[in-house]
Protein backbone atom coordinates (compact mmCIF):
# COMPACT_ATOMS: atom_id res chain seq x y z
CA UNK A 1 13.56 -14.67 -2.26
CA UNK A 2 9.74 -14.11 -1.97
CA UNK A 3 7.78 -14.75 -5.31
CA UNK A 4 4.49 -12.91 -5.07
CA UNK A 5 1.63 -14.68 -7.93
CA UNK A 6 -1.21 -12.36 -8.44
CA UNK A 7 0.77 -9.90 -8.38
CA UNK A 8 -1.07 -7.00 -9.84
CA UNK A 9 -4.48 -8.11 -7.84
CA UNK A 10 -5.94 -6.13 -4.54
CA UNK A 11 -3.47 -8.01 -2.46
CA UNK A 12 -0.09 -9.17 -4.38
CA UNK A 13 -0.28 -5.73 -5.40
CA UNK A 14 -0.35 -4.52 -1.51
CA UNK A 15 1.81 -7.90 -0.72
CA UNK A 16 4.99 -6.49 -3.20
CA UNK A 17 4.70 -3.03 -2.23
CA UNK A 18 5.29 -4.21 1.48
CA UNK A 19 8.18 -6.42 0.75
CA UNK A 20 10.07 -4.20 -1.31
CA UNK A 21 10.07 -1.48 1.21
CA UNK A 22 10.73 -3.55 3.80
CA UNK A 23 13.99 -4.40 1.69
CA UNK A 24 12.72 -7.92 1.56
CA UNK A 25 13.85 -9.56 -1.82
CA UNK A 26 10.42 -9.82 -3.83
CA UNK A 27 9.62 -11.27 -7.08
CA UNK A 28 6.80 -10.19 -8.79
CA UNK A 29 4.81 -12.45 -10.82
CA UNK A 30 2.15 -12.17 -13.69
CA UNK A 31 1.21 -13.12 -16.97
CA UNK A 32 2.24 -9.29 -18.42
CA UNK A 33 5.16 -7.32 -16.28
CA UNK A 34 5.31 -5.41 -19.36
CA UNK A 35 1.67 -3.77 -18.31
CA UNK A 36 2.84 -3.56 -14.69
CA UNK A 37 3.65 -1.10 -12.35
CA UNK A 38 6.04 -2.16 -9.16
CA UNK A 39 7.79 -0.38 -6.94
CA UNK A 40 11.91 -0.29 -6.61
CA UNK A 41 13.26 -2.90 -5.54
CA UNK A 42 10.25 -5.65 -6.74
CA UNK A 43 11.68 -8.06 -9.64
CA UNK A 44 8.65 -8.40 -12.24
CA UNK A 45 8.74 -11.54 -13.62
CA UNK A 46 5.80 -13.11 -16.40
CA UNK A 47 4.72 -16.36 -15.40
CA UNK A 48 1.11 -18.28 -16.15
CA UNK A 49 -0.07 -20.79 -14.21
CA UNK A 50 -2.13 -22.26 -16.94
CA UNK A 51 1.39 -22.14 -18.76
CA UNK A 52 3.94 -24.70 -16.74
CA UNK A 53 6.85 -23.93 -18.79
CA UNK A 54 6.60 -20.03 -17.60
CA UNK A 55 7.06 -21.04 -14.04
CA UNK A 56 10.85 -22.91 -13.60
CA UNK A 57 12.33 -19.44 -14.39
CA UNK A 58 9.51 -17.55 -11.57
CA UNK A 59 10.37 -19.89 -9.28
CA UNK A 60 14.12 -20.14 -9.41
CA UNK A 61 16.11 -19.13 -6.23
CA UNK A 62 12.64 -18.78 -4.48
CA UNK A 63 12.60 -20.19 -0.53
CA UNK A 64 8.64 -18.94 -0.12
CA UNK A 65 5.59 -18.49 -2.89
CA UNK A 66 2.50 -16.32 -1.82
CA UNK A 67 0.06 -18.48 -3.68
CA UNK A 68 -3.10 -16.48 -5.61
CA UNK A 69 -4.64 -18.56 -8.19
CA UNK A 70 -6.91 -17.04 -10.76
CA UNK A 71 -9.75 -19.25 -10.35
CA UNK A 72 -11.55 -22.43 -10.37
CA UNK A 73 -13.35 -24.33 -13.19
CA UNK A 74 -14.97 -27.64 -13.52
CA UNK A 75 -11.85 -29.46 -13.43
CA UNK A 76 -10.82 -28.25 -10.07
CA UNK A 77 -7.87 -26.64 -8.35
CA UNK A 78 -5.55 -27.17 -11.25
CA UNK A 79 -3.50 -24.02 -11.20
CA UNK A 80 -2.39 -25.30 -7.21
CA UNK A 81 -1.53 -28.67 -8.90
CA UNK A 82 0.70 -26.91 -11.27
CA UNK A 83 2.56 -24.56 -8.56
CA UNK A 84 3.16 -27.17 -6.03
CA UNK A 85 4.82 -29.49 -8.86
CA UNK A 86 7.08 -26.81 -9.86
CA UNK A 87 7.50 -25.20 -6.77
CA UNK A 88 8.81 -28.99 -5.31
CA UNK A 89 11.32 -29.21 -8.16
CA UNK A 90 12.70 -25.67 -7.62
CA UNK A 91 13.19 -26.61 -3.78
CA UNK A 92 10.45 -23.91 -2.33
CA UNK A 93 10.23 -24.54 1.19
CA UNK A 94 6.33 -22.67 2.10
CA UNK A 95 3.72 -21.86 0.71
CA UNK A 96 1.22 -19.24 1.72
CA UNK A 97 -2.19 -19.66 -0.05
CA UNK A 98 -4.94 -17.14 -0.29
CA UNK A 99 -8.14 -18.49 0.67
CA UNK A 100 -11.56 -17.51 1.68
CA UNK A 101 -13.05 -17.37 5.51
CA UNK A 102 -15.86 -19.67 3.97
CA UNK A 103 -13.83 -23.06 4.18
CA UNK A 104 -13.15 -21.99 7.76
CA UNK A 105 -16.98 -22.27 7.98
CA UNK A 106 -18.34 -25.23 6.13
CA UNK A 107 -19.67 -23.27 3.36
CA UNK A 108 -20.60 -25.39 0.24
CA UNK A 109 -21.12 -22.89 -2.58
CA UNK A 110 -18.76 -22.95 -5.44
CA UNK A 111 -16.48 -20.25 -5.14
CA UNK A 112 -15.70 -21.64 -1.31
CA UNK A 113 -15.90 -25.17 -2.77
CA UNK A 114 -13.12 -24.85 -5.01
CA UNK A 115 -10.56 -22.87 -2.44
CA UNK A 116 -11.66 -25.90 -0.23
CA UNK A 117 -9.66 -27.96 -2.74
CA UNK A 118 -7.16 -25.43 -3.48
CA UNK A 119 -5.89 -25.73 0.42
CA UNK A 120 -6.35 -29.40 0.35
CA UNK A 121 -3.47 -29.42 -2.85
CA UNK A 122 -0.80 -26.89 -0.51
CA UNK A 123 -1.45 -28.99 2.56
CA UNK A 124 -0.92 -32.32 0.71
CA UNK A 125 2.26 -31.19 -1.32
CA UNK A 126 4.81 -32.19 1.04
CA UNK A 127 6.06 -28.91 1.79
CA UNK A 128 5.28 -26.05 4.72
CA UNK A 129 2.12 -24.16 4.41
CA UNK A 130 0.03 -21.67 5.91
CA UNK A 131 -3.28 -20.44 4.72
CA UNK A 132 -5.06 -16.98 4.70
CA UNK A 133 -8.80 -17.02 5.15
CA UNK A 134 -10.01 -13.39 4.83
CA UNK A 135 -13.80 -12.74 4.91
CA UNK A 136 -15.00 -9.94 2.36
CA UNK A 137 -12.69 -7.66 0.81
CA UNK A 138 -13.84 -3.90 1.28
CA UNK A 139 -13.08 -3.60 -2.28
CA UNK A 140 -16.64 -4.76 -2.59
CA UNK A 141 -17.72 -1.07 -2.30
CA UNK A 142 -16.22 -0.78 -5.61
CA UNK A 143 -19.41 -2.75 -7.23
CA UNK A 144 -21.30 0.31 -5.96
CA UNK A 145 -19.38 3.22 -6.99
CA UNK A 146 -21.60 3.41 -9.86
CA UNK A 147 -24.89 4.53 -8.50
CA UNK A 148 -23.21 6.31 -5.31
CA UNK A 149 -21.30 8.31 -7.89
CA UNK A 150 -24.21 9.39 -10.14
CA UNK A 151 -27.61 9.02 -7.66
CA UNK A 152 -25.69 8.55 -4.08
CA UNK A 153 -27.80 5.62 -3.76
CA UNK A 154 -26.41 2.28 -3.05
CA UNK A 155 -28.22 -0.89 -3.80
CA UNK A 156 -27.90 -3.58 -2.01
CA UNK A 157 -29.16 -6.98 -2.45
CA UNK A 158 -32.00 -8.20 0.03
CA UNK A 159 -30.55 -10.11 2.80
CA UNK A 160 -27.10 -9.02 2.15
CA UNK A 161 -25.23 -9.78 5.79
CA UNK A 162 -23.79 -7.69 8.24
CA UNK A 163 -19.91 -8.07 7.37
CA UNK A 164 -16.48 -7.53 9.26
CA UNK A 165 -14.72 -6.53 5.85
CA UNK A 166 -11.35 -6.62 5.62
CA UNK A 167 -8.74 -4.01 4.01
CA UNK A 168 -6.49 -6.07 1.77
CA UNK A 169 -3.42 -4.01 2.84
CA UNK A 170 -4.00 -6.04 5.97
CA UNK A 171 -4.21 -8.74 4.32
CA UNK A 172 -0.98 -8.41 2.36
CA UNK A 173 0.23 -7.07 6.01
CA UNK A 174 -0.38 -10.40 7.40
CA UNK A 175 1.03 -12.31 4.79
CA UNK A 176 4.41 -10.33 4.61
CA UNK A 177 4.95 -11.37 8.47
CA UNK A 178 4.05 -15.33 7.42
CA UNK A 179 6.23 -15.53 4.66
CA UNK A 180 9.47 -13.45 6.84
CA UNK A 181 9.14 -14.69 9.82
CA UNK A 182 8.73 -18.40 11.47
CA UNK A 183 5.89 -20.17 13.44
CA UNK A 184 3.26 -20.31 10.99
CA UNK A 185 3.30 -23.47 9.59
CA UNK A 186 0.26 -25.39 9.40
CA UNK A 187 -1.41 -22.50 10.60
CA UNK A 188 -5.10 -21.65 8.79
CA UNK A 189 -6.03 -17.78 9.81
CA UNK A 190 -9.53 -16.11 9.22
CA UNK A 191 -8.90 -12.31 9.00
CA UNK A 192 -11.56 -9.74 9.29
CA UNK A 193 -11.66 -6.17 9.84
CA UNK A 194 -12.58 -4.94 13.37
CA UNK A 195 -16.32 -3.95 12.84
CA UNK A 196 -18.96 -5.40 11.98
CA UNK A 197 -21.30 -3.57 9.34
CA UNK A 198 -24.61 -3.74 8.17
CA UNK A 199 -25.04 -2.49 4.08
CA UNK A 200 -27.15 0.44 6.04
CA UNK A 201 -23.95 1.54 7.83
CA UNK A 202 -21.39 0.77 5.53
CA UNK A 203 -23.60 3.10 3.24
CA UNK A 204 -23.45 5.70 5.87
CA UNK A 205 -20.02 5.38 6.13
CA UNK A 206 -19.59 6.40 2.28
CA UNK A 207 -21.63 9.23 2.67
CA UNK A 208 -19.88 10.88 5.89
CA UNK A 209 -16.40 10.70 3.98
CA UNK A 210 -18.64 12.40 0.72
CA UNK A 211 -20.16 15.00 2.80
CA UNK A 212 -23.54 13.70 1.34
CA UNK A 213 -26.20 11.30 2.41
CA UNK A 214 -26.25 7.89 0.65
CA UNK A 215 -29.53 5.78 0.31
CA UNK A 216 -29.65 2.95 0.76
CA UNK A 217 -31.83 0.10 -1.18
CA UNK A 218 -32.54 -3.13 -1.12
CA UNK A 219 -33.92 -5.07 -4.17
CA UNK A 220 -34.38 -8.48 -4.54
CA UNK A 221 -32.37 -11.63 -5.85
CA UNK A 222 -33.76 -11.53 -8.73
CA UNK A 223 -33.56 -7.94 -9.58
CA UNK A 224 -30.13 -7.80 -8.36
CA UNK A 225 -29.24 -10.92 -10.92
CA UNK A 226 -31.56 -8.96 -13.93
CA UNK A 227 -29.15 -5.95 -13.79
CA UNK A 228 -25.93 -8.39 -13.67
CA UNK A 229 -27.45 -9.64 -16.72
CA UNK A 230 -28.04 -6.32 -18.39
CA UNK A 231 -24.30 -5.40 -17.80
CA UNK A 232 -23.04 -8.76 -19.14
CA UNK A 233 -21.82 -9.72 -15.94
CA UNK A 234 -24.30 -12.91 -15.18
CA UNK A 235 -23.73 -16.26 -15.30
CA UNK A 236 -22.59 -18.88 -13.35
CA UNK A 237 -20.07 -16.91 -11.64
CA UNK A 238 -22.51 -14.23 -10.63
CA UNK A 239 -24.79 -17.21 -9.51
CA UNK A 240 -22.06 -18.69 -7.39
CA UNK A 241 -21.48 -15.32 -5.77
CA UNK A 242 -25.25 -14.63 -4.39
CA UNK A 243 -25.01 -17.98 -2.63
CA UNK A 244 -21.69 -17.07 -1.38
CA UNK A 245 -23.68 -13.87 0.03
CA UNK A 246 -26.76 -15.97 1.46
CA UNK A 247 -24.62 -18.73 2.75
CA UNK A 248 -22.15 -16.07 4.46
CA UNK A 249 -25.25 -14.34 6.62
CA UNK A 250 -24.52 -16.93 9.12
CA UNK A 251 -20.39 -16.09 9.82
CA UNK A 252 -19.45 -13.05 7.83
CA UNK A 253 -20.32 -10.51 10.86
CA UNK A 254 -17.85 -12.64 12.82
CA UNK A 255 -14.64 -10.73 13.83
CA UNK A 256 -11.32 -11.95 14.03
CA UNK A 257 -8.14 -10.68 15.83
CA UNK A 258 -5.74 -12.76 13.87
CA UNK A 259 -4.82 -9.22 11.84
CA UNK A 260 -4.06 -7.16 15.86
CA UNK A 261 -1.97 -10.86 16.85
CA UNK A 262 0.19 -11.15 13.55
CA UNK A 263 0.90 -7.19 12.69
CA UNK A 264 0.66 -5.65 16.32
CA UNK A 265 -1.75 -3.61 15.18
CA UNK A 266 -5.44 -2.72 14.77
CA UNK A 267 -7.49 -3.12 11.42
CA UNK A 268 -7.92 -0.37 9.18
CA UNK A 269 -11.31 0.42 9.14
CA UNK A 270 -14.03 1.43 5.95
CA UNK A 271 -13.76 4.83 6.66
CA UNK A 272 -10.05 4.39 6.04
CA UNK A 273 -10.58 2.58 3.06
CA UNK A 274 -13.19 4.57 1.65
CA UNK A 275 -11.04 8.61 2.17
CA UNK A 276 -8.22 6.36 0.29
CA UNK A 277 -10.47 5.63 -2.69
CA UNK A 278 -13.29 8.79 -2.32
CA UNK A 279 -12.35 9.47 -6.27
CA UNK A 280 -14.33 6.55 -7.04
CA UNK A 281 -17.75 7.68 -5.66
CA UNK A 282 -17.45 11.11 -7.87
């Protein structure tokens, strides 16, 4: 038995799908299965992390735990802390932990900082691991959708870096091979898609699948953080992301082949991406 956390996120969601249709046993777990959505086959399952007592009956029976926590605040990597406790009383034998390509690279900002930590609690807890390190999610696009929908204009933030973006349903791809199959113990893989795109072409790439051209524009910092603000969505998080951005310039164009090597085959690209989700650019 396979217990998926995060289970209604970009990749559990991807993750349980691929498990239950490979006819592996899956358990799917969040804090409302009542809300959810899983396929045949998935066993929904509520469980917290910020609630202990919710996770002895998630974890029961379970061999290997895909391991998405929801976040990090001042106090650290808490909800890893929690898992690995339980997870060591309820006999798990591996844990596969969602990460970020950042701690690969040495980056310091807070987002990185605190799935630096995370990894340190699965690698210390006594039991098998293997972490995922995927660079930016092309879900990103989704921040955009707005503007491409109603002006077809995307803006970008200045200095925003040429990325290999990933598809999480490689992602989840990878992961379903870790957690079935055997060899990747204390194993830490970076995952990328297989190009490397500027905002200018992944912009370009939106419009071909529309039909339409999309501009793109840069603004500045600053502007970009005024209209966060505007929408309620600054902050500290929002703050933590734009050095994530400037800090990632220096690695996120890198490409991997870790995805080609694990699943035995290519990378979905954008344009993939982007004809499965045209409804969201209007």
């Amino acid at each position: 038995m396979i217990l998926v956390t995060g289970a209604t996120g970009n990749v559990g969601s991807e993750l349980v799908a691929r498990l239950a249709a490979d006819g592996v046993p899956v358990r799917a777990m969040t804090r409302s299965p009542e809300k959810a959505e899983f396929p045949a086959g998935a066993e929904a399952i509520a469980g917290d992390f910020d609630k202990p007592e919710t996770l002895p009956a998630a974890l029961a029976g379970v061999d290997r735990v895909f391991v998405v926590p929801p976040g990090y605040g001042p106090e650290g990597p808490v909800q890893e802390r929690t898992l690995v406790a339980a997870a060591r009383e309820a006999g798990v034998k591996h844990l596969v932990k969602l990460s970020t390509s950042g701690v690969g690279f040495g980056a310091t900002d807070p987002l990185t900082s605190g799935h630096r930590q995370g990894e340190q609690v699965v690698q210390e807890s006594g039991l098998e691991w293997t972490i995922l390190r995927p660079g930016t999610f092309m879900v990103y696009l989704y921040g955009y959708a707005g503007t491409i929908g109603k002006e077809r204009t995307m803006y970008v933030t200045e200095g925003d870096p040429v990325s290999a973006m990933i598809h999480p349903r490689d992602i989840a791809s990878v992961a379903a091979k870790v957690l079935t199959t055997s060899g990747h113990g204390g194993r830490a893989y970076t995952l990328t898609g297989g190009e490397a795109l500027s905002p200018q072409r992944q912009g370009e790439i939106v419009g071909e699948a529309l039909g339409q051209a999309v501009e793109v524009v840069e603004r500045s910092k600053a502007a970009t953080q005024a209209e966060f603000d505007r929408l309620g969505w600054g902050g500290p998080r929002l703050e933590a992301l734009l050095e994530l951005k400037r800090q990632s310039v220096a690695w996120d164009g890198e490409i991997s082949d870790a995805v080609e090597k694990i699943t035995g085959r290519p990378p979905l690209t954008l344009r993939n991406w982007v004809e499965e989700n045209i409804h969201i650019f209007g």
